[in-house]
Protein backbone atom coordinates (compact mmCIF):
# COMPACT_ATOMS: atom_id res chain seq x y z
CA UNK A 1 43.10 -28.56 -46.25
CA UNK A 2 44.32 -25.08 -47.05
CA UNK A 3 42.27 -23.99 -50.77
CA UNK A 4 43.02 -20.48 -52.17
CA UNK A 5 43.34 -18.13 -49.77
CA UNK A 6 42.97 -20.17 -46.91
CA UNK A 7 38.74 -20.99 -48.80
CA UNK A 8 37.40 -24.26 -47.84
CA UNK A 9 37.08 -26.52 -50.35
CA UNK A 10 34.26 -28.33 -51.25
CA UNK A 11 34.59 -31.91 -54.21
CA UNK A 12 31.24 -32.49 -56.26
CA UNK A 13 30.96 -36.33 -57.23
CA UNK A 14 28.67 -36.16 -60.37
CA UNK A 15 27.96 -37.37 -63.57
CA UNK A 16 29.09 -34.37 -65.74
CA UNK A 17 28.92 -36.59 -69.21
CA UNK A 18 25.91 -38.11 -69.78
CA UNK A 19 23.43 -38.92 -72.13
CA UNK A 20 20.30 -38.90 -70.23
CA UNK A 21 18.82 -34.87 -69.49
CA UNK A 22 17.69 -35.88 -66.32
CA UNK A 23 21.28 -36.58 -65.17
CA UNK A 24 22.20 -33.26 -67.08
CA UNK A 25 19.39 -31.20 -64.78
CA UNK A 26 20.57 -33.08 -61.85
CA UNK A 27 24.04 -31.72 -62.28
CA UNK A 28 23.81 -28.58 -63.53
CA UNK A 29 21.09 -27.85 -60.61
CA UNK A 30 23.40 -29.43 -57.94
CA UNK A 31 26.54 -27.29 -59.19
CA UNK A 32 24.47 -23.80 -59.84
CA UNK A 33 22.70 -24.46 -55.73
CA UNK A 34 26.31 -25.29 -54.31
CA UNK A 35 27.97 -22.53 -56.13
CA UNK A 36 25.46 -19.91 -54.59
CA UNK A 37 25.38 -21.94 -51.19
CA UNK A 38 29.28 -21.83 -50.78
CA UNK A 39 30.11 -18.61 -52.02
CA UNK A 40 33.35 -18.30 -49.68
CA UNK A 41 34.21 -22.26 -50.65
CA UNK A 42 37.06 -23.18 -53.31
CA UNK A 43 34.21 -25.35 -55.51
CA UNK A 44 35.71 -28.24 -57.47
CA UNK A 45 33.57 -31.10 -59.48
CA UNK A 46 34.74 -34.43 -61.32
CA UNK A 47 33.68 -36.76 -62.75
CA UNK A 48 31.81 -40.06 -61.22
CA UNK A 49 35.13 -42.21 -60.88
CA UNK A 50 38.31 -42.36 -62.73
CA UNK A 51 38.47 -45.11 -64.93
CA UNK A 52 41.52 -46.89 -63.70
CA UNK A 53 38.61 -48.19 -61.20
CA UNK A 54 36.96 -50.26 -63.44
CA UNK A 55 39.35 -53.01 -62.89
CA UNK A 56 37.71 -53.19 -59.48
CA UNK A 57 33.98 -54.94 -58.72
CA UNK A 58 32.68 -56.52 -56.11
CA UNK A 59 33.82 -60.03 -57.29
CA UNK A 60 37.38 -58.75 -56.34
CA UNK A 61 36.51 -57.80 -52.75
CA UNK A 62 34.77 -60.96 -51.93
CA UNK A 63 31.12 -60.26 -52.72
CA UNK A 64 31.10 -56.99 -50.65
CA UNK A 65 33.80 -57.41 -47.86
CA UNK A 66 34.25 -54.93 -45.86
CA UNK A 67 37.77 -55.85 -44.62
CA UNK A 68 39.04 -56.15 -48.58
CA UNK A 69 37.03 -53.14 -49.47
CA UNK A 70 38.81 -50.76 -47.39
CA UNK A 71 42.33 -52.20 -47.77
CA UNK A 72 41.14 -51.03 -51.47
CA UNK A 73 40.56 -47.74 -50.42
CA UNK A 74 44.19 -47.32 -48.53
CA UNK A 75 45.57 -49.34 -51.32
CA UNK A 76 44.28 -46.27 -53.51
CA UNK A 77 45.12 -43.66 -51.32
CA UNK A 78 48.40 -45.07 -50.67
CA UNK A 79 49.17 -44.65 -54.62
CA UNK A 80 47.41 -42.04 -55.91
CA UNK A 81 47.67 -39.25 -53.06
CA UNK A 82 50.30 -36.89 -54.13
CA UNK A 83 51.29 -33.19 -52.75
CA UNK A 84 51.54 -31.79 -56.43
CA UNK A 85 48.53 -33.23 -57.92
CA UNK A 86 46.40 -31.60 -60.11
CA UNK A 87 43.53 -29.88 -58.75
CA UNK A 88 40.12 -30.83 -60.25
CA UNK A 89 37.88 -28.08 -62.50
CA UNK A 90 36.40 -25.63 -60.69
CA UNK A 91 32.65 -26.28 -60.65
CA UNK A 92 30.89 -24.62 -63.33
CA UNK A 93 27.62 -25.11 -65.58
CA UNK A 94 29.12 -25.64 -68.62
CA UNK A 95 31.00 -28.92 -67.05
CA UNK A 96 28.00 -30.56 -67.90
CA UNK A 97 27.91 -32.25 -71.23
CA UNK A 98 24.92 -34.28 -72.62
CA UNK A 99 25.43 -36.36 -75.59
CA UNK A 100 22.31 -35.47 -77.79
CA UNK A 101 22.61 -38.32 -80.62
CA UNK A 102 20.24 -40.71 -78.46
CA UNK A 103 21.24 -43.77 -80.28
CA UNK A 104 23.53 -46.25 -80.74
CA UNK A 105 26.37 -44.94 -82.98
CA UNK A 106 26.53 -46.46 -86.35
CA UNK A 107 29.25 -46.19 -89.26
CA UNK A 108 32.30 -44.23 -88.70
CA UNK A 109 31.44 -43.56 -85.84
CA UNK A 110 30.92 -46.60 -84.45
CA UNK A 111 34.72 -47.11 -85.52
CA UNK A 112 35.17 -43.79 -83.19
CA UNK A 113 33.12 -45.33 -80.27
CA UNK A 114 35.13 -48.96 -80.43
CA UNK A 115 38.34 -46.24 -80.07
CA UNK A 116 37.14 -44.76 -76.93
CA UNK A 117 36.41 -48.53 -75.99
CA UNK A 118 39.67 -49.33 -76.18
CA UNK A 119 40.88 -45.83 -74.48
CA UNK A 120 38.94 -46.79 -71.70
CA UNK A 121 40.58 -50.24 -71.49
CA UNK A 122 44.07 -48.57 -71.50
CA UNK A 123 42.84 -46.22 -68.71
CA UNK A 124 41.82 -49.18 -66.52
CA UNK A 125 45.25 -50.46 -66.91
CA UNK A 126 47.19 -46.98 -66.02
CA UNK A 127 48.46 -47.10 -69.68
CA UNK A 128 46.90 -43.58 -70.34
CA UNK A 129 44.63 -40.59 -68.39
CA UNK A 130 47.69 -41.09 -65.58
CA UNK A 131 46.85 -38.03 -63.87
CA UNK A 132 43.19 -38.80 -63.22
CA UNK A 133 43.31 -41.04 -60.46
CA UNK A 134 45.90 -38.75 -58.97
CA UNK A 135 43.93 -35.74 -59.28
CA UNK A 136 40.56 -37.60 -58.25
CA UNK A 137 41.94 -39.47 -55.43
CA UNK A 138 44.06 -36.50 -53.89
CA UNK A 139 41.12 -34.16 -54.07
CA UNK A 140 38.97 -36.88 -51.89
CA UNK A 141 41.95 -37.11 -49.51
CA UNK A 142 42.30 -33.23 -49.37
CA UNK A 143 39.21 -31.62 -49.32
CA UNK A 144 37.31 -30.16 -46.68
CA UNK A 145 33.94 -31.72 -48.05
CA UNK A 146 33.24 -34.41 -50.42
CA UNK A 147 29.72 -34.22 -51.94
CA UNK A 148 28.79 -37.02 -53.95
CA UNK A 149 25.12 -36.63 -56.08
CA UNK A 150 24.14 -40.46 -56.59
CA UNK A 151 21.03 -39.92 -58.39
CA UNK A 152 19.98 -42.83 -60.81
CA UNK A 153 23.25 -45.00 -59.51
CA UNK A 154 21.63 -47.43 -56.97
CA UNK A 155 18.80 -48.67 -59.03
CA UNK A 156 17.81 -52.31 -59.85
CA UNK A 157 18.87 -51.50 -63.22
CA UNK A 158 21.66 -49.84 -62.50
CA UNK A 159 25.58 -51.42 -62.22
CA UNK A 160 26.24 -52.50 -58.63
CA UNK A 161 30.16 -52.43 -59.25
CA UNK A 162 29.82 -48.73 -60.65
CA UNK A 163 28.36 -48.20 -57.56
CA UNK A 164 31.26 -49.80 -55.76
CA UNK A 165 34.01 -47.57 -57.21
CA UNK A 166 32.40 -44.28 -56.69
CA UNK A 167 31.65 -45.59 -52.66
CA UNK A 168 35.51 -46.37 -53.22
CA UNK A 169 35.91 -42.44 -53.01
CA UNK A 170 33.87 -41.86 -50.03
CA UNK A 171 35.75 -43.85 -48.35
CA UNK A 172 39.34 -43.02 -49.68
CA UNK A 173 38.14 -39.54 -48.21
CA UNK A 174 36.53 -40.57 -44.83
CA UNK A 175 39.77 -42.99 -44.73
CA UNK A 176 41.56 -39.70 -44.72
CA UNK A 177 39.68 -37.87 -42.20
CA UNK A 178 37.72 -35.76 -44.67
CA UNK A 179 33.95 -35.12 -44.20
CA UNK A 180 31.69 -36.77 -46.85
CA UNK A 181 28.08 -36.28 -47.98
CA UNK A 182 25.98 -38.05 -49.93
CA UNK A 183 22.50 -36.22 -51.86
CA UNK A 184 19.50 -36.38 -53.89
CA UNK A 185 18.89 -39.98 -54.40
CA UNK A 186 16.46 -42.88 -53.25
CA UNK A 187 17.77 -46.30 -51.93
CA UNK A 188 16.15 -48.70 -54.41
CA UNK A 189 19.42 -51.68 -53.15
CA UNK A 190 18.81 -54.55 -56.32
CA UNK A 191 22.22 -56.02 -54.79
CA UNK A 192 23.10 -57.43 -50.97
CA UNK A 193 26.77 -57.06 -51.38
CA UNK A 194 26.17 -53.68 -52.26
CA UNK A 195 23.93 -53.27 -49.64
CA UNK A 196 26.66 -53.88 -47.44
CA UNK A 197 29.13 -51.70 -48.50
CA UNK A 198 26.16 -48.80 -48.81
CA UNK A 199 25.56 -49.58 -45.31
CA UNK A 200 29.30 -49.28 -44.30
CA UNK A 201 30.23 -45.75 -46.07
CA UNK A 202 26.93 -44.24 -45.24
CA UNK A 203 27.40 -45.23 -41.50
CA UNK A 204 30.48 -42.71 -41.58
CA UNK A 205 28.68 -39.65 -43.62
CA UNK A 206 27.99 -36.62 -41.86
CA UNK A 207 24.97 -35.56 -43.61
CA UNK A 208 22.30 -37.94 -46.05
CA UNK A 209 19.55 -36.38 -48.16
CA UNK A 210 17.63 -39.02 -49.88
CA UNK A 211 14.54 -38.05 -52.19
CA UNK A 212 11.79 -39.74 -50.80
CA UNK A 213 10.35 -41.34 -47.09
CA UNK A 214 11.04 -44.74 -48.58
CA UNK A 215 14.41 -44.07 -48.99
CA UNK A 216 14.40 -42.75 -45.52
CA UNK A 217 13.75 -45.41 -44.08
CA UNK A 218 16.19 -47.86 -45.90
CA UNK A 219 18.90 -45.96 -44.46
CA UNK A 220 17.48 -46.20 -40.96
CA UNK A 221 17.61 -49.96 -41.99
CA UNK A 222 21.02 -50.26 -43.03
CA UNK A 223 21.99 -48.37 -39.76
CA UNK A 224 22.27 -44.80 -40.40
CA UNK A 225 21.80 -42.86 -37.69
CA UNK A 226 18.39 -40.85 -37.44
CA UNK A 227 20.20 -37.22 -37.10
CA UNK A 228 21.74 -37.30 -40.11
CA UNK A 229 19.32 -38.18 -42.59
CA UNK A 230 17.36 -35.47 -44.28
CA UNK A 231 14.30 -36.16 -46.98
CA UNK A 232 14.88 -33.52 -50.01
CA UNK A 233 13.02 -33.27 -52.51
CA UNK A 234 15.05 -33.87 -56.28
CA UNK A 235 17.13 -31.25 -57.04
CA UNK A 236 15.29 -31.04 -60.41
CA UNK A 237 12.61 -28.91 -59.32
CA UNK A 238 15.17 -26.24 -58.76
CA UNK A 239 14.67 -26.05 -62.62
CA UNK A 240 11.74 -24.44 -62.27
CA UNK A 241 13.39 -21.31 -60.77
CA UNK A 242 14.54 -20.45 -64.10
CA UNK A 243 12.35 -19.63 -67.11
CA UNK A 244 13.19 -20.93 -70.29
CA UNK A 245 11.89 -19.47 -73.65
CA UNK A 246 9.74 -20.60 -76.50
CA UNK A 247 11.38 -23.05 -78.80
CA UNK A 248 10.62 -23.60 -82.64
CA UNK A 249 9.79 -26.83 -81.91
CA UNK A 250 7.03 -28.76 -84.63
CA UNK A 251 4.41 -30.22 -81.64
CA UNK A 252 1.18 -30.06 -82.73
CA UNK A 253 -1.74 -28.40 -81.00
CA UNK A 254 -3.40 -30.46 -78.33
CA UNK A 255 -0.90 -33.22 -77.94
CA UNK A 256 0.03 -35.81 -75.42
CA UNK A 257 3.71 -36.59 -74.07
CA UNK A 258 4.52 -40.13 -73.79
CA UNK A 259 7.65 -40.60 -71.79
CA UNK A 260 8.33 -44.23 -71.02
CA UNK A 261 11.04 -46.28 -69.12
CA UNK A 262 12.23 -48.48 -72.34
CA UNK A 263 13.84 -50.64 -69.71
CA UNK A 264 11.22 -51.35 -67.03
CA UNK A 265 8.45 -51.45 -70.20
CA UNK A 266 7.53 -55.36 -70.11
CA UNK A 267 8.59 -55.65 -66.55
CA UNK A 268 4.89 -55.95 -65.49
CA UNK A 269 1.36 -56.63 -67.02
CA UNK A 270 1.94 -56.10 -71.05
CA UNK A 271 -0.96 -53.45 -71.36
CA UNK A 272 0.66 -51.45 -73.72
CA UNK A 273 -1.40 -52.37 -76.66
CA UNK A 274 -4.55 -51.12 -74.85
CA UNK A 275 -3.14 -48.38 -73.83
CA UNK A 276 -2.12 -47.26 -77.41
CA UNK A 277 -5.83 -48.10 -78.60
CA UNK A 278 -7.24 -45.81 -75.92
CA UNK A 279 -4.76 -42.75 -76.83
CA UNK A 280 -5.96 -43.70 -80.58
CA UNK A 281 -9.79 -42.92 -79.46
CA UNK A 282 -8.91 -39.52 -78.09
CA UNK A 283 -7.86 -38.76 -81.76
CA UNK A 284 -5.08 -36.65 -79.99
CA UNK A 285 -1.42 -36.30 -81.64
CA UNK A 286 0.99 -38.20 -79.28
CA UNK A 287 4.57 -37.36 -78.99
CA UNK A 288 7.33 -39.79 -77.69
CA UNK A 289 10.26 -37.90 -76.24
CA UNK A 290 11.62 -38.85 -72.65
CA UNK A 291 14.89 -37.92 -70.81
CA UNK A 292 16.81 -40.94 -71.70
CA UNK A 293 16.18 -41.49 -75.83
CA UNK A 294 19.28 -43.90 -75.63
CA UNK A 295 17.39 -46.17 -73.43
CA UNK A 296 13.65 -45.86 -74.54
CA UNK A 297 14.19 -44.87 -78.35
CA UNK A 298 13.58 -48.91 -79.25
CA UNK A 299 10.28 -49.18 -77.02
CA UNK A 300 9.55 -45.98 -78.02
CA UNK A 301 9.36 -47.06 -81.72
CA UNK A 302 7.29 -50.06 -80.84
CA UNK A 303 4.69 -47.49 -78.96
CA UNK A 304 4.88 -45.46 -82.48
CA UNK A 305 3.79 -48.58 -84.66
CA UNK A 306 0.97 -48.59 -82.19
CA UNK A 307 -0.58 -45.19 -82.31
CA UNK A 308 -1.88 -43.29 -85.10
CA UNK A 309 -1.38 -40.05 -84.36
CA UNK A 310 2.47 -40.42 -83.04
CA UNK A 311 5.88 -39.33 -83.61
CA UNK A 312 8.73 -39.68 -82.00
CA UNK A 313 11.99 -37.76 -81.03
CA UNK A 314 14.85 -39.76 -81.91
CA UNK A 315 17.74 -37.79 -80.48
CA UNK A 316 18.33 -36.39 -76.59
CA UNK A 317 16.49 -33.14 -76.21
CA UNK A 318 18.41 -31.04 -73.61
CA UNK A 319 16.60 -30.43 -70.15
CA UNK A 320 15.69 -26.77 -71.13
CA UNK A 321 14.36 -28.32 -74.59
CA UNK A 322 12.18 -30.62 -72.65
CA UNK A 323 10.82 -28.27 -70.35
CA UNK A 324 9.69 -26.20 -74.00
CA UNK A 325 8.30 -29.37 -75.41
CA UNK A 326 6.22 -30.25 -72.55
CA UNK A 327 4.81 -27.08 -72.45
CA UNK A 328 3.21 -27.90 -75.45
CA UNK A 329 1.36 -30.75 -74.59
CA UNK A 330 -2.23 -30.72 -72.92
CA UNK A 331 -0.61 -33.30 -70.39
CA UNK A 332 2.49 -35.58 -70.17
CA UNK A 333 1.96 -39.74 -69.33
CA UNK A 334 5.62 -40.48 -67.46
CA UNK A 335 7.37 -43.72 -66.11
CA UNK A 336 10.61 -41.58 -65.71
CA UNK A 337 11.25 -39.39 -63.29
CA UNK A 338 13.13 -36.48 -64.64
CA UNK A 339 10.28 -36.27 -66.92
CA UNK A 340 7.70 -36.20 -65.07
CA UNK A 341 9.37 -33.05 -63.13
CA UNK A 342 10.42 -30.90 -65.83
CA UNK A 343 6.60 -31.57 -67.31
CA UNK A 344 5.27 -30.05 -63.73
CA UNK A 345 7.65 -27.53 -64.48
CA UNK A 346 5.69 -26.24 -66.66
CA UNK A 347 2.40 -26.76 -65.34
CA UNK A 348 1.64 -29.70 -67.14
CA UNK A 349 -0.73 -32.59 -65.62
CA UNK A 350 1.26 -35.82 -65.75
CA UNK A 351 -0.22 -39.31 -65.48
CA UNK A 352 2.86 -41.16 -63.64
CA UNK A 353 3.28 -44.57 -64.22
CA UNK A 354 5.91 -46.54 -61.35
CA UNK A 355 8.94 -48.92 -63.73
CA UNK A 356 10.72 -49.40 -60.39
CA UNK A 357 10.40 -50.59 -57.20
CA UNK A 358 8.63 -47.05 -55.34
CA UNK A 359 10.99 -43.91 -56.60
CA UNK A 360 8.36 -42.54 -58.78
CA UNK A 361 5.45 -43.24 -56.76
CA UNK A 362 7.41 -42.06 -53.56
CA UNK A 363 7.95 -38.65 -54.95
CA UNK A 364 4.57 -38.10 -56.12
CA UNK A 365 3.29 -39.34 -53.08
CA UNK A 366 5.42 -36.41 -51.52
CA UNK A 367 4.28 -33.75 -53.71
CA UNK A 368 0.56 -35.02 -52.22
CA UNK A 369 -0.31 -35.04 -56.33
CA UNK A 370 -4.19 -35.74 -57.36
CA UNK A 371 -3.20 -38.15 -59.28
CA UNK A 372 -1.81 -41.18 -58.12
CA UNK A 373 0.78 -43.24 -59.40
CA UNK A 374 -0.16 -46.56 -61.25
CA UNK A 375 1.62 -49.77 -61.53
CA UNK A 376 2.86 -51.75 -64.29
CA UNK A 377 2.64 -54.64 -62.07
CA UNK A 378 -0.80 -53.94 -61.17
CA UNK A 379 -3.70 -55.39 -63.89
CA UNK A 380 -5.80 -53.18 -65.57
CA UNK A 381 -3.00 -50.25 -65.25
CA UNK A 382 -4.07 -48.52 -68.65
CA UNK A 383 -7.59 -48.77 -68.22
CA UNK A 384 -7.02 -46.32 -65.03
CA UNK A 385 -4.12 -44.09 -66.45
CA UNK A 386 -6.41 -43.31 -69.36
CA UNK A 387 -9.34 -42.49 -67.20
CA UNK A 388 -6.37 -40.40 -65.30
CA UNK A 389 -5.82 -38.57 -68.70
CA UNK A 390 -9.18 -37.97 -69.87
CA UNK A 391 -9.32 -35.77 -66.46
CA UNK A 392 -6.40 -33.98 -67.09
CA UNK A 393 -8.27 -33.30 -70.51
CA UNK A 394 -10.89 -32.37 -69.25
CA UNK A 395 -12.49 -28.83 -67.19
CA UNK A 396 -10.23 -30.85 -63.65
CA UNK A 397 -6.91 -30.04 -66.00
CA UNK A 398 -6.88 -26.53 -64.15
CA UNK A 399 -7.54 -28.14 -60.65
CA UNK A 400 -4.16 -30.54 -61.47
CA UNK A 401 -2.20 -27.84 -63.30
CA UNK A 402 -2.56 -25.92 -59.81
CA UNK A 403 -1.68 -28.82 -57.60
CA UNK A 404 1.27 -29.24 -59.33
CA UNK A 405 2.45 -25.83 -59.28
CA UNK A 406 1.74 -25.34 -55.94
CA UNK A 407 3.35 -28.52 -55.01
CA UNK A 408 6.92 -27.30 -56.48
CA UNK A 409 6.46 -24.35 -54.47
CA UNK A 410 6.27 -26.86 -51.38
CA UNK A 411 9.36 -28.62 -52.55
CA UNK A 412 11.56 -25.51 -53.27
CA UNK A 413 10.68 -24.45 -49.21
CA UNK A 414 11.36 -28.59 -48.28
CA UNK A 415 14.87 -28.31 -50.35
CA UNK A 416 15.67 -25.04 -48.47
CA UNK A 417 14.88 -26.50 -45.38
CA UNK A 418 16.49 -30.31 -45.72
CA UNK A 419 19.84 -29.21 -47.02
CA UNK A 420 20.91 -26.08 -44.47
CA UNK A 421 22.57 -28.31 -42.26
CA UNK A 422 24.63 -28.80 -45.31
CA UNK A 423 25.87 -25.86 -45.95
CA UNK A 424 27.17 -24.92 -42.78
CA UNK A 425 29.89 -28.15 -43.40
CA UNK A 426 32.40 -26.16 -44.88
């Protein structure tokens, strides 16, 4: 395709709404590293997928056929691809929008959130938001590069047929002869049929970056080829490139951070109650604040009933706000993620805890962290992450602190390294 002034351009895939900070990091990291890696490029971003997909799921391909999934894609292109479409926004940080309330909306606006309910029915249809599907779909067919950032998409508790419709535009684009890319994500496949259609877009990428070995080899499983598959670290540790000040925040001398997967809680031994009477016998303030409120706010309050000493943070700090609040704490106990990095941002021992299947412990496992990851599924799991935090209280907190920094030094230099193949795509 021809972009201004004969540029290349390069499509970002991301979420760039979202109520979760980790997702927020992710894609204002992602945009701010491909903005200063393709400074000759024509950068545009959207949106995930346009909601006139969400009439589509893998029920209406036949349970993940390949034949019926691509006649989708064609079907697509076929309708949407138009010479005077819209271009998408030019990538820039303040796409990124995080939705701070970090609760279920209640009242009036409830009444507002049943509205965009219904807006988002209409859109499925083609009622309304016309020129979305036109503008994402011609973009895919049109660009020189698609980049798609699937972080926190393929998970077991994430929605196989969102999934689906975002592969749909990978392959609308490699239908068209475009070059695709997908980043910065592990391979944790809950779903076969997915698997299958994973297994059939990814076998026509021309570059893979996955977060972790595990992930790795998944691919190499589903029949990637070897050559094109690159391990990267997250792109959240880019975050720690970039300072971020002092906020007023109220969290009180010597506390502990409690970030905890509200959905993969009680998905292994229930050890939560001994855990809370052990962080009661340090006689420590704890504070409850992760990177996804909406989804741990209710296990989070259950956690609060438990401990003395607790509060918690009932609305979605942003990932900068985080970074500040974890700097305050003597050391951070994490079963997310996003979490867990922006604490080591700061040089702050975390205690990781594994709600998944291996993403967390995978990435710690990379960072070659002192401390290893612990399993819900495992018994006795509290006993051993509170003898992991009464070292990080104690005179070894400087030994971990260090680790940790010089770890994200390891995995800016492994980012560097895994994604220059990249950037010489367009």
């Amino acid at each position: 395709m021809i972009g201004t002034n004969m540029r290349p351009r390069v499509l970002l895939i991301t979420r760039l709404h979202t109520q979760n900070a980790g997702n927020e990091a992710l894609s204002t990291e992602f945009i701010r590293y491909a903005l200063s890696r393709f400074p000759a490029a024509d950068v545009r971003a959207i949106d995930r997928y346009p909601r006139f997909f969400e009439q589509f799921d893998l029920r209406g391909i036949g349970g993940g056929s390949i034949k019926e999934f691509d006649a989708l894609a064609h079907a697509l292109t076929l309708r949407f691809r138009r010479e005077d479409a819209p271009l998408p926004a030019k990538a820039e940080l303040n796409l990124v929008k995080l939705d701070e309330t970090g609760k279920e909306l209640r009242g009036p606006l409830r009444r507002v959130k049943r509205k965009l309910a219904m807006r988002r029915k209409l859109a499925a249809l083609g009622l309304i938001e016309r020129s979305v599907p036109v503008t994402a779909v011609t973009a895919c067919c049109t660009s020189d590069l698609v980049v798609w950032n699937p972080a926190g998409e393929i998970c077991p508790t994430g929605d196989p047929h969102q999934v689906m419709r975002l592969l749909l535009l990978l392959r609308i684009a490699q239908l068209s002869g475009r070059k695709t890319v997908a980043i910065n994500h592990s391979l944790e496949i809950g779903n076969k049929a997915l698997g299958t259609l994973i297994a059939h877009v990814y076998k026509n990428l021309c570059y893979l970056s996955v977060r972790d070995a595990r992930s790795a080899e998944v691919a190499i499983k589903l029949g990637v080829r070897k050559s094109i598959i690159h391990e990267a670290p997250d792109m959240v540790f880019l975050a720690s490139q970039i300072s971020v000040p002092e906020t007023a925040s109220a969290i009180p001398r010597r506390a502990i951070g409690l970030a905890v997967n509200g959905l993969g809680a009680m998905q292994g031994v229930d050890e939560w109650a001994r855990l809370a009477e052990g962080l009661n016998k340090t006689g420590r303030p704890v504070v409850l604040v992760s990177n996804a409120i909406h989804r741990d706010l209710a296990f989070a309050r259950r956690l609060n009933r438990m401990i003395d000493k607790s509060a918690v943070i009932d609305y979605q700090p942003r990932y900068q706000q985080l970074r500040s609040i974890y700097r305050q704490c003597d050391a951070v106990i994490s079963s997310r993620l996003h979490a867990s990095i922006l604490a080591l941002c700061e040089g702050v021992p975390v205690v990781s805890i594994e709600p998944s299947v291996f993403k967390l412990s995978a990435i710690f496992r990379q960072l070659d962290y002192p401390l290893e990851t612990e399993r819900l599924q495992q018994a006795g799991w509290s006993d051993r992450v509170l003898a992991k935090l009464g070292l990080c209280l104690s005179e070894e907190r400087s030994f971990i602190s260090s680790a940790g920094t010089n770890a994200i030094s390891e995995q800016l230099r492994r980012i560097e390294v895994a994604y220059a193949p990249l950037f010489t795509l367009a």
